[in-house]
PDB file of N, CA and C in Angstrom:
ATOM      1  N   UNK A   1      64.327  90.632 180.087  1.00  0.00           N
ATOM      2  CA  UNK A   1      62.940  90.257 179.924  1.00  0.00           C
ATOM      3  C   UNK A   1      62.851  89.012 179.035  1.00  0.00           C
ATOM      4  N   UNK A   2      62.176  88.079 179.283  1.00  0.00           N
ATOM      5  CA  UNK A   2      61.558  86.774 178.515  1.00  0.00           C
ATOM      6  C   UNK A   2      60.968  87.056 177.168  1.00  0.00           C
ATOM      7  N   UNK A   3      62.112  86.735 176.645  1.00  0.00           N
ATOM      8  CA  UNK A   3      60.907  86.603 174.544  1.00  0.00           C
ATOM      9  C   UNK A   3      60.552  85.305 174.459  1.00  0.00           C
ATOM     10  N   UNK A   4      59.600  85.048 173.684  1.00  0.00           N
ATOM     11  CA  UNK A   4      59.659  83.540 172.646  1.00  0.00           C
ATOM     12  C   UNK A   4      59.855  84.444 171.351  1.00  0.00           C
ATOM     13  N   UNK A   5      61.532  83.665 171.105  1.00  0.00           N
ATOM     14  CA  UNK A   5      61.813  83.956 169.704  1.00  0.00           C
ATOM     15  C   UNK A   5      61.483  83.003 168.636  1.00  0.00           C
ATOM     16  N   UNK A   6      61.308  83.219 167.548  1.00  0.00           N
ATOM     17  CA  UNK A   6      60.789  82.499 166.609  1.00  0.00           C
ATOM     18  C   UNK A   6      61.821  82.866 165.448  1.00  0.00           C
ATOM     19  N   UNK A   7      62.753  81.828 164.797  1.00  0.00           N
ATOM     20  CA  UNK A   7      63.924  82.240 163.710  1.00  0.00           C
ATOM     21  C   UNK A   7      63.058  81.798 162.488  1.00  0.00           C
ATOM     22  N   UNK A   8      62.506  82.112 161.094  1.00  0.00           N
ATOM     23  CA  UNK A   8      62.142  81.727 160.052  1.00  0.00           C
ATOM     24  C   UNK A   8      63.628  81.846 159.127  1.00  0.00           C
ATOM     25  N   UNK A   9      63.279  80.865 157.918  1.00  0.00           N
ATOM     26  CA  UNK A   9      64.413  81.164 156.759  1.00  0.00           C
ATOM     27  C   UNK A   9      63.928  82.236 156.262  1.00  0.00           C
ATOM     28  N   UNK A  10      65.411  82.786 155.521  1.00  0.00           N
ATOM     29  CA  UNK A  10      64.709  84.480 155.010  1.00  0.00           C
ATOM     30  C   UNK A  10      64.679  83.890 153.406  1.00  0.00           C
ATOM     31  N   UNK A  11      64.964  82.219 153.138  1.00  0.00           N
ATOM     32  CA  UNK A  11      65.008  82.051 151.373  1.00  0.00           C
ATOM     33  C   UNK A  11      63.350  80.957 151.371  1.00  0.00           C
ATOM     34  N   UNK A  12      62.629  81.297 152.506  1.00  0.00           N
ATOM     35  CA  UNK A  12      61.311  80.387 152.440  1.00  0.00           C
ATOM     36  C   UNK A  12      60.413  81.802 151.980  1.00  0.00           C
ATOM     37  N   UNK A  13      59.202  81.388 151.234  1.00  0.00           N
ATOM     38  CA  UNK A  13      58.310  82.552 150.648  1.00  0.00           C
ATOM     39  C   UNK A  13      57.555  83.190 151.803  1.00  0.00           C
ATOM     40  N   UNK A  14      56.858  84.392 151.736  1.00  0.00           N
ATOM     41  CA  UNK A  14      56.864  85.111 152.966  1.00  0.00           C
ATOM     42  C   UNK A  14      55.157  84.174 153.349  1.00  0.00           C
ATOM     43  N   UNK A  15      54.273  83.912 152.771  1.00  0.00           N
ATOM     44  CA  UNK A  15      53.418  83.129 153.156  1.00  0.00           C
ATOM     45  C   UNK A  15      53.831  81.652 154.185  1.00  0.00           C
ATOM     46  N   UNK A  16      54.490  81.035 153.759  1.00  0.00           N
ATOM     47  CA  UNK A  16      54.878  79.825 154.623  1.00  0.00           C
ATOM     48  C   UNK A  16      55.953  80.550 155.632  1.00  0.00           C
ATOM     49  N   UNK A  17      56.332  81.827 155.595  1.00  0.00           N
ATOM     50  CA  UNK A  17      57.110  82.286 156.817  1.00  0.00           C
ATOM     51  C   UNK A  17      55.858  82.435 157.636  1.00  0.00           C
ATOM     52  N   UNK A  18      54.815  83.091 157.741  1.00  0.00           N
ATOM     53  CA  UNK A  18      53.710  83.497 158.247  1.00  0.00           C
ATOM     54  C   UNK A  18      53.289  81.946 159.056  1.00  0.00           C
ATOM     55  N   UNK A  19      53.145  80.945 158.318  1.00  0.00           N
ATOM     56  CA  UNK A  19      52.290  79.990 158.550  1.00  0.00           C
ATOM     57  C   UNK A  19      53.047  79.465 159.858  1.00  0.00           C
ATOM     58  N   UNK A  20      54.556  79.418 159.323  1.00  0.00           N
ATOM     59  CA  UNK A  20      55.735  78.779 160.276  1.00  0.00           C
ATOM     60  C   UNK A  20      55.552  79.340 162.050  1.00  0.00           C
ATOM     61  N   UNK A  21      55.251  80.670 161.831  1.00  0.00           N
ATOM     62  CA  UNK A  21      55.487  81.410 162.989  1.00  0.00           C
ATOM     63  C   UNK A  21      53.817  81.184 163.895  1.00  0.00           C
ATOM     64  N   UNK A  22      53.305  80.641 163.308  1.00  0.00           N
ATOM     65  CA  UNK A  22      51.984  80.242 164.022  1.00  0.00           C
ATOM     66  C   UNK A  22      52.208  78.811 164.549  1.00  0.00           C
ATOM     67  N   UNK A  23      52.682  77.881 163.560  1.00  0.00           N
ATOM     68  CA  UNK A  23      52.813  76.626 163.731  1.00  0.00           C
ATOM     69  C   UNK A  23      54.214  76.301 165.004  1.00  0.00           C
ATOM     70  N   UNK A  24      54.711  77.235 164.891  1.00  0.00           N
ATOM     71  CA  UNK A  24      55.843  77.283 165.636  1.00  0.00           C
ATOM     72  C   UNK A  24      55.314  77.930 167.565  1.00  0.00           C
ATOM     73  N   UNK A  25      54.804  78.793 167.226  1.00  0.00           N
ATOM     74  CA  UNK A  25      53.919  79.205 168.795  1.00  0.00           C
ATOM     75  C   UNK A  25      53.335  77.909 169.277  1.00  0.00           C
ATOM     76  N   UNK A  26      52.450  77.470 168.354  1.00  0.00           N
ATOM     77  CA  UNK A  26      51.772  76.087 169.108  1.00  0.00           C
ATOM     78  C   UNK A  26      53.096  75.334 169.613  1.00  0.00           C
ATOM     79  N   UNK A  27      53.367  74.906 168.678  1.00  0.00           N
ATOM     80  CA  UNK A  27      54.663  73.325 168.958  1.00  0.00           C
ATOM     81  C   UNK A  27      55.326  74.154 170.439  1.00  0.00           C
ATOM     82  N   UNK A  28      55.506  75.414 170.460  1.00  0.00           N
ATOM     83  CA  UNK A  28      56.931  75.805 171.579  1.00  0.00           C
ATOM     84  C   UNK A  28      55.738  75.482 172.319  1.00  0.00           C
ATOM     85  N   UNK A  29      54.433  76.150 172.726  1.00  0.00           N
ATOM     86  CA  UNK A  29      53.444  75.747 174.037  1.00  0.00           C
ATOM     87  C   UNK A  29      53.654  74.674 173.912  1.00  0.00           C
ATOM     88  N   UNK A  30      53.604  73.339 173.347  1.00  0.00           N
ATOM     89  CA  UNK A  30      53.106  72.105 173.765  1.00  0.00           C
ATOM     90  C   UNK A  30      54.490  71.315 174.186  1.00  0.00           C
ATOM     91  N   UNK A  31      55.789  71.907 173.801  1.00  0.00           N
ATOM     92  CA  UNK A  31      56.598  71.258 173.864  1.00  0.00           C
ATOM     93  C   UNK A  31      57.235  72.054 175.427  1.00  0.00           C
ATOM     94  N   UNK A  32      57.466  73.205 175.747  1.00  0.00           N
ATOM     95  CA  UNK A  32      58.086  73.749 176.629  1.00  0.00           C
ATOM     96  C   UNK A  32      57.135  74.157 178.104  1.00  0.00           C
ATOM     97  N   UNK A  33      56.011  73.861 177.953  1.00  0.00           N
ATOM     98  CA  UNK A  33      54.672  74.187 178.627  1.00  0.00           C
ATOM     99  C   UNK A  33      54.891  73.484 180.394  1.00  0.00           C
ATOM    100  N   UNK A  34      55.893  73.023 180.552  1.00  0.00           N
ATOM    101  CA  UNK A  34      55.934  72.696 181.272  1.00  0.00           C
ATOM    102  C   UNK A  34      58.048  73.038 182.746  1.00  0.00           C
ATOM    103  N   UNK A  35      58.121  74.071 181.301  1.00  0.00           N
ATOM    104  CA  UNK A  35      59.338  74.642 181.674  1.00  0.00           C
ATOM    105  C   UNK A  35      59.572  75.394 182.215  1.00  0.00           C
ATOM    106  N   UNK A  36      60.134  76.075 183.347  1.00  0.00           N
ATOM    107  CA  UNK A  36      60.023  77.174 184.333  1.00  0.00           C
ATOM    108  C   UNK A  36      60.289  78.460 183.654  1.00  0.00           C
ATOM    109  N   UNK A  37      61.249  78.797 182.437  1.00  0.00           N
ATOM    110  CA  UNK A  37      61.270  79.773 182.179  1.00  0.00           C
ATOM    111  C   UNK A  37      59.769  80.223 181.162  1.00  0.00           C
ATOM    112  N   UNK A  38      59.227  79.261 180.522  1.00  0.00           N
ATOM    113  CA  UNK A  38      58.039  79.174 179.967  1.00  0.00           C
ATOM    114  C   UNK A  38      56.833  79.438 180.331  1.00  0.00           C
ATOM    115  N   UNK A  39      57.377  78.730 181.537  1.00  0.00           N
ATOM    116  CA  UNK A  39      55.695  79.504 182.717  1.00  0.00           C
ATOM    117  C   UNK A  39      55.834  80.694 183.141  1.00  0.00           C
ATOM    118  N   UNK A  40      56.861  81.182 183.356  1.00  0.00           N
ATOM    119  CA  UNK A  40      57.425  82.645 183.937  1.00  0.00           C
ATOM    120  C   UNK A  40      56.778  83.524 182.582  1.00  0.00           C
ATOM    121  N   UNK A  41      57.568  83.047 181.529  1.00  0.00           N
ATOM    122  CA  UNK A  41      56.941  84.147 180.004  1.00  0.00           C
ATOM    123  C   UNK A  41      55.614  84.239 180.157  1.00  0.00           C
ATOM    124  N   UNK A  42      55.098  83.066 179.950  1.00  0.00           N
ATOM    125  CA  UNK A  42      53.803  83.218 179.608  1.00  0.00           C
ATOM    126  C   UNK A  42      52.730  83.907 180.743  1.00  0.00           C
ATOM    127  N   UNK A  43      52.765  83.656 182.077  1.00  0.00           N
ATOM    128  CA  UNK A  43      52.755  84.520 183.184  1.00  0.00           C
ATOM    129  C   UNK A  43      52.833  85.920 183.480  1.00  0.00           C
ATOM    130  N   UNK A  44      54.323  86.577 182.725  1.00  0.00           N
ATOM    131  CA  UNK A  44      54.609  87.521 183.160  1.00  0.00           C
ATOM    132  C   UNK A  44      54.850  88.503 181.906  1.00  0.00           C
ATOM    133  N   UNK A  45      55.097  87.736 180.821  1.00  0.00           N
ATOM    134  CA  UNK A  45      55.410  88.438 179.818  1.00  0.00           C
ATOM    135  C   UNK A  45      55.103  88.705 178.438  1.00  0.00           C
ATOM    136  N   UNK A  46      54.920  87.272 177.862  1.00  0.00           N
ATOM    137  CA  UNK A  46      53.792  87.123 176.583  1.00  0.00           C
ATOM    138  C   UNK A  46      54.486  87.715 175.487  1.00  0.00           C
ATOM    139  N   UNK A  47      55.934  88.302 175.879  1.00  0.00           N
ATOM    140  CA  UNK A  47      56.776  89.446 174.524  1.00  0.00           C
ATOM    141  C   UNK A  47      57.308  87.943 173.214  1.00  0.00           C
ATOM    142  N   UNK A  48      56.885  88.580 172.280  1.00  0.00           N
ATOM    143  CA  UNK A  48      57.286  87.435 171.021  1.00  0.00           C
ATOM    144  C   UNK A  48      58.558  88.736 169.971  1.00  0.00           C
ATOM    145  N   UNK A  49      58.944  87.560 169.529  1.00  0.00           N
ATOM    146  CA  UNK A  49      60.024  88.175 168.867  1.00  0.00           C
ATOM    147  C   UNK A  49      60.182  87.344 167.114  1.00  0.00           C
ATOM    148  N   UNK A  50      59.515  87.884 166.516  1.00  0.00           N
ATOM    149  CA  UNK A  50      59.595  86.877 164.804  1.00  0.00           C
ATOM    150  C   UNK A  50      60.929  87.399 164.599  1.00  0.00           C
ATOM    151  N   UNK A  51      62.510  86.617 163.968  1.00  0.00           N
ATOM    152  CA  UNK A  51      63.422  87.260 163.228  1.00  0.00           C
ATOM    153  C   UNK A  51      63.827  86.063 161.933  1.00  0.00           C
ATOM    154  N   UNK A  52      63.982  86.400 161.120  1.00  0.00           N
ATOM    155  CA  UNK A  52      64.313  86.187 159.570  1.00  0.00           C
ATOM    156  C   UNK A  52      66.111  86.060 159.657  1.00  0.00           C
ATOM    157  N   UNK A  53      66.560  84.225 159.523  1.00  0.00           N
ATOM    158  CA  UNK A  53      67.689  83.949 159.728  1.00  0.00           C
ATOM    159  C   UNK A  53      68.057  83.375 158.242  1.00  0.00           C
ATOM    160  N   UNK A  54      69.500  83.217 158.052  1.00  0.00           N
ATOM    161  CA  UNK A  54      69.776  82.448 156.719  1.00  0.00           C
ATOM    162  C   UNK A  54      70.110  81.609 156.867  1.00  0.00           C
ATOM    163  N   UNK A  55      70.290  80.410 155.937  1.00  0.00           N
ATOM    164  CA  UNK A  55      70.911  79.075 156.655  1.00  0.00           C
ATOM    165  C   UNK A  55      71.774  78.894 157.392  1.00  0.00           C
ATOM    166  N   UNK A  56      72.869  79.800 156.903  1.00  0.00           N
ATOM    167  CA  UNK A  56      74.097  79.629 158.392  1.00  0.00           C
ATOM    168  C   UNK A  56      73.689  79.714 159.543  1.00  0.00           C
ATOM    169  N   UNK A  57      72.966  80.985 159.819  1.00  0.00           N
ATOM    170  CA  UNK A  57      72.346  81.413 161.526  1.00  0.00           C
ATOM    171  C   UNK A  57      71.295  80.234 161.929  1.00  0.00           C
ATOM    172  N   UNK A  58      70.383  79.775 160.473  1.00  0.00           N
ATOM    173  CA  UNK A  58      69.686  78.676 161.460  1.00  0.00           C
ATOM    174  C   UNK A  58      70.396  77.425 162.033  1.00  0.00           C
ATOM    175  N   UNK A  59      71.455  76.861 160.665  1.00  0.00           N
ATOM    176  CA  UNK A  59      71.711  75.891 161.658  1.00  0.00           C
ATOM    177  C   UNK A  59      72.962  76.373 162.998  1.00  0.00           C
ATOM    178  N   UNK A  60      73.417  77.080 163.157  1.00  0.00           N
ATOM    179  CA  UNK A  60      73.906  77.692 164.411  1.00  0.00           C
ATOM    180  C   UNK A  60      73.011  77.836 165.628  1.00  0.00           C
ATOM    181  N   UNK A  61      71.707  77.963 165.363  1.00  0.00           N
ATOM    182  CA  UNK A  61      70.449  78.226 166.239  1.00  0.00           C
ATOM    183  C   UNK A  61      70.271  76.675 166.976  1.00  0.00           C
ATOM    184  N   UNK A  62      70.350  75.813 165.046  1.00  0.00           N
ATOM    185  CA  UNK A  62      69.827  74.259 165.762  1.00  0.00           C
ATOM    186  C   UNK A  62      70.661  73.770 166.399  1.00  0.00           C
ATOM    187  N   UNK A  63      72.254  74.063 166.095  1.00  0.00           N
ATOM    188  CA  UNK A  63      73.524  73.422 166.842  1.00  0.00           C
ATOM    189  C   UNK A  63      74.160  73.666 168.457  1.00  0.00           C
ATOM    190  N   UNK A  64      73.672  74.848 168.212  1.00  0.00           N
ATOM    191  CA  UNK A  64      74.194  75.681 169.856  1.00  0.00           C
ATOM    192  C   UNK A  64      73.030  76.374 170.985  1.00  0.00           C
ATOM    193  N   UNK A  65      71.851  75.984 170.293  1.00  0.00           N
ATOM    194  CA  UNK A  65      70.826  76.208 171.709  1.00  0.00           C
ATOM    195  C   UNK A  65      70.119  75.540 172.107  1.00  0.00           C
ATOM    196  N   UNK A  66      69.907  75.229 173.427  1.00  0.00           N
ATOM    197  CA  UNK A  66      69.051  74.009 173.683  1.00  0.00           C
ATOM    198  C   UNK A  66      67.409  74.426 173.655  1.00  0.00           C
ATOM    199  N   UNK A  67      66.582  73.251 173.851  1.00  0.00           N
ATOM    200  CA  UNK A  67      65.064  73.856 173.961  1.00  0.00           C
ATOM    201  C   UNK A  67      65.028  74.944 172.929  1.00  0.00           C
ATOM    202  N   UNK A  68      64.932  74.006 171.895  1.00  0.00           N
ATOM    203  CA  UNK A  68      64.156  74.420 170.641  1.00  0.00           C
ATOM    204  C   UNK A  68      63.137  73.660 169.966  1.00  0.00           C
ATOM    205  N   UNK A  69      62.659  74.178 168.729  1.00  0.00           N
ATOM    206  CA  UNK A  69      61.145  73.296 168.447  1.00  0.00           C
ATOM    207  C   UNK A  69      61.828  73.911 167.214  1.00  0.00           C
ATOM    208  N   UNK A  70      61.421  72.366 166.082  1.00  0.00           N
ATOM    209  CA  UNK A  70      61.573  72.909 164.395  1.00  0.00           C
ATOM    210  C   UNK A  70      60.349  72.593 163.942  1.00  0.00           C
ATOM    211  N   UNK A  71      60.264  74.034 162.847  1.00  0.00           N
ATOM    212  CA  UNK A  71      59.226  73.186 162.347  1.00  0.00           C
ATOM    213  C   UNK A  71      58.816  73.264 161.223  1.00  0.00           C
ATOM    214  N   UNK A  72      58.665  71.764 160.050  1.00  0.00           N
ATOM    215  CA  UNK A  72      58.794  71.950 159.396  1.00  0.00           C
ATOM    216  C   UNK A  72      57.361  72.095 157.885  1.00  0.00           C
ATOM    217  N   UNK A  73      57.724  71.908 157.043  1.00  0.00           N
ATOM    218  CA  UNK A  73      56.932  72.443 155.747  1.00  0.00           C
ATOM    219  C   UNK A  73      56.230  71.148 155.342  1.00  0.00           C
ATOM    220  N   UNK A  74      55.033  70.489 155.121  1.00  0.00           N
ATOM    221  CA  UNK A  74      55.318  69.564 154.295  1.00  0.00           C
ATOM    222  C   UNK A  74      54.809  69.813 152.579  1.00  0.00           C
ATOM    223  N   UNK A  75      54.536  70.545 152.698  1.00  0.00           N
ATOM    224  CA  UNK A  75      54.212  71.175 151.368  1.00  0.00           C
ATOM    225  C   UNK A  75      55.114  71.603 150.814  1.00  0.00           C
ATOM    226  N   UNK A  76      56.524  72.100 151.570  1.00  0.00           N
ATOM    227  CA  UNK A  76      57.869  71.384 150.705  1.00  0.00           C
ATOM    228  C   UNK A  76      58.868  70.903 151.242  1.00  0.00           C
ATOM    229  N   UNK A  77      58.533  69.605 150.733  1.00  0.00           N
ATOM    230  CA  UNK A  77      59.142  68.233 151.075  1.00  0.00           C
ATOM    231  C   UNK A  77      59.489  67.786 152.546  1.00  0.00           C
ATOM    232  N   UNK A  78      58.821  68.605 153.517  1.00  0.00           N
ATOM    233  CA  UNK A  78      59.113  68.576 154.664  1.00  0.00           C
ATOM    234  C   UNK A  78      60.399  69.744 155.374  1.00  0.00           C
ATOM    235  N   UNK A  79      60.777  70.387 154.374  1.00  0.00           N
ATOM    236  CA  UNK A  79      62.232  71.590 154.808  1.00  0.00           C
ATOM    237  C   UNK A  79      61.914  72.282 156.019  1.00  0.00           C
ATOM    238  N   UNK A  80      62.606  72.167 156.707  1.00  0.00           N
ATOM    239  CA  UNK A  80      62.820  72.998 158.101  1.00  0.00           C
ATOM    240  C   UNK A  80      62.654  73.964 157.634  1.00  0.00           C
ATOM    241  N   UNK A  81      61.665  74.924 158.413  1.00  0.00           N
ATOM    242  CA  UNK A  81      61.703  76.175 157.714  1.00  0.00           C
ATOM    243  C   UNK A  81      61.851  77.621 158.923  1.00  0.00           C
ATOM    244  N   UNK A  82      61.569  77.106 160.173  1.00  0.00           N
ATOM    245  CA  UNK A  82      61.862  77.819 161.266  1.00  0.00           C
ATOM    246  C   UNK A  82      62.107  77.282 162.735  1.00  0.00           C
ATOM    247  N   UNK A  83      62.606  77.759 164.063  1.00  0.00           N
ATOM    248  CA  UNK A  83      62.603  77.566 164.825  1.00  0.00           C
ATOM    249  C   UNK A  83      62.294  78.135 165.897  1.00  0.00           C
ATOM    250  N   UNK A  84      61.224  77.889 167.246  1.00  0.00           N
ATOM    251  CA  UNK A  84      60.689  78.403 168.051  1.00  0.00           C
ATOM    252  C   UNK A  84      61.748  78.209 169.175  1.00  0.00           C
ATOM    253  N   UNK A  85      62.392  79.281 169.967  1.00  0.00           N
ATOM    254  CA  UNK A  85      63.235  79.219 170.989  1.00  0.00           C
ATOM    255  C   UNK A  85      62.295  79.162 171.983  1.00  0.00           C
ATOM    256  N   UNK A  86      62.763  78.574 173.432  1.00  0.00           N
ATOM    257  CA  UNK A  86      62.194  78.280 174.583  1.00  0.00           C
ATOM    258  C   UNK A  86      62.613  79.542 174.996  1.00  0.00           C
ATOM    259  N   UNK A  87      61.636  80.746 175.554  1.00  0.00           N
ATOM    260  CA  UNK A  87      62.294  82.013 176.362  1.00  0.00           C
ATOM    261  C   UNK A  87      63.405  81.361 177.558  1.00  0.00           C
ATOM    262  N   UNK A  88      64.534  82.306 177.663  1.00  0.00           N
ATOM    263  CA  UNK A  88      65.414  82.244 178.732  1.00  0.00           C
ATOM    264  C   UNK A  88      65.772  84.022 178.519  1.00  0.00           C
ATOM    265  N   UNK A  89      66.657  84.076 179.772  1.00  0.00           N
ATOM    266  CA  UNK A  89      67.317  84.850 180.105  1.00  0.00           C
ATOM    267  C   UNK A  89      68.230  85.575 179.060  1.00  0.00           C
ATOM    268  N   UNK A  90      69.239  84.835 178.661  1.00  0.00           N
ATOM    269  CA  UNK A  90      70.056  85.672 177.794  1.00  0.00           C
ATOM    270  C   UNK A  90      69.768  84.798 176.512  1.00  0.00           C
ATOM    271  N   UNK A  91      70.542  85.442 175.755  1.00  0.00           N
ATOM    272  CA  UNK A  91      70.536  84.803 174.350  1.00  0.00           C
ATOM    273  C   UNK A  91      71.607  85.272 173.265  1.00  0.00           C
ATOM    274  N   UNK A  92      72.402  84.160 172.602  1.00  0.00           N
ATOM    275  CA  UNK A  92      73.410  83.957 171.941  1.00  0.00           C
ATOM    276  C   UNK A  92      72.588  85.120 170.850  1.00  0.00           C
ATOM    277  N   UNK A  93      74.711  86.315 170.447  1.00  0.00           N
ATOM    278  CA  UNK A  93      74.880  86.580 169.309  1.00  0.00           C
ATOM    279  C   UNK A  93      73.985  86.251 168.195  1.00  0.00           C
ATOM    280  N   UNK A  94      73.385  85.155 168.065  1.00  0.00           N
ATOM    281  CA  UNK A  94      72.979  84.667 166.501  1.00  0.00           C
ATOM    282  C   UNK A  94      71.709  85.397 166.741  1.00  0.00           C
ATOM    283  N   UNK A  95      71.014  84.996 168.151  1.00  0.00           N
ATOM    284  CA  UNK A  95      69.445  85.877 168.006  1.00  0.00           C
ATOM    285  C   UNK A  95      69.663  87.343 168.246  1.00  0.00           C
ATOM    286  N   UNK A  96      70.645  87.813 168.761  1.00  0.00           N
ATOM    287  CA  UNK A  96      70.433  89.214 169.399  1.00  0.00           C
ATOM    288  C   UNK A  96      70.809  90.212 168.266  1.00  0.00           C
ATOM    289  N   UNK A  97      71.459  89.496 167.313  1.00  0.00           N
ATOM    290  CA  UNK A  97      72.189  90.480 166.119  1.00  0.00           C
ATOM    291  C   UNK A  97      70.646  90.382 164.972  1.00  0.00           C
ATOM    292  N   UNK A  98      70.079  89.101 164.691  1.00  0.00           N
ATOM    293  CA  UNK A  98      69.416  88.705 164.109  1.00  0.00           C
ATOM    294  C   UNK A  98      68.684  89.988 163.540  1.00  0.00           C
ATOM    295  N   UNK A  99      68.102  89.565 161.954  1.00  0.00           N
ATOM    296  CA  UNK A  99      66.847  90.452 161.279  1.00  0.00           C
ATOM    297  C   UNK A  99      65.814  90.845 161.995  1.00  0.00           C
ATOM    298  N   UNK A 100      65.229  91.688 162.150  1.00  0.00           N
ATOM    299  CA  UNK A 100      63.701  91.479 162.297  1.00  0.00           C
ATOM    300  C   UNK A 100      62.932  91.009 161.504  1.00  0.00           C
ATOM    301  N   UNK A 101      61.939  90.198 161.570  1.00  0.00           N
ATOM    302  CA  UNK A 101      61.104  89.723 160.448  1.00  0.00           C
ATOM    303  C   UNK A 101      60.087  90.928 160.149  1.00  0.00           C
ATOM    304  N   UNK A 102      60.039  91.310 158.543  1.00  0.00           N
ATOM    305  CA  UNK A 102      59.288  92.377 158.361  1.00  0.00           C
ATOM    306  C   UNK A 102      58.331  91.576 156.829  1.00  0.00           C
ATOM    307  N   UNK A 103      56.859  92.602 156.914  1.00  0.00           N
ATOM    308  CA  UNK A 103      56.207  91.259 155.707  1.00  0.00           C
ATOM    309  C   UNK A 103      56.624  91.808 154.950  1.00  0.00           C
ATOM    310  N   UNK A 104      57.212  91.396 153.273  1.00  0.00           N
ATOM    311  CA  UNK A 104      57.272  91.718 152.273  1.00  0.00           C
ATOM    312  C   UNK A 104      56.461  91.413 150.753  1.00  0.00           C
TER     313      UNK A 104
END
């Protein structure tokens, strides 16, 4: 089944995790909105997935998957603070093991 996953840092405060995962839905619509597996999600499936990564897993996220969206903070200093995956089919170890994002 089609997710849009959404990776936040788990060392960003849980408010700008919140903000990220909104700001991050928009950017993936405007950026992937025109992608077949994107139209299929949004069509058929609409399933979202928030998970809470640490720096290693994010930049593994930014290095090894394509059709992604970052996005970042500027309220501090601009830091990457999460990333919106384009739904596909399968998905690398890094998301499938991944946290769940829970509020704290």
């Amino acid at each position: 089944m089609l997710k849009l996953y959404i990776a936040v840092l788990d060392t960003v405060d849980s408010g700008h995790q919140i903000l990220s995962v909104a700001h991050g839905t928009l950017m993936a619509h405007l950026k992937f909105k025109d992608v077949p597996e994107y139209k299929e999600w949004i069509s058929n499936s609409f399933r979202k997935c928030i998970i809470k990564v640490n720096q290693k897993e994010f930049n593994k996220i930014k290095e090894d998957i394509p059709e992604i969206t970052i996005v970042t903070e500027g309220a501090l200093d601009n830091q990457e603070i999460a990333i919106a995956i384009c739904p596909r089919e399968d998905y690398p170890n890094v998301i499938k093991f991944a946290k769940l994002f829970k509020y704290e």
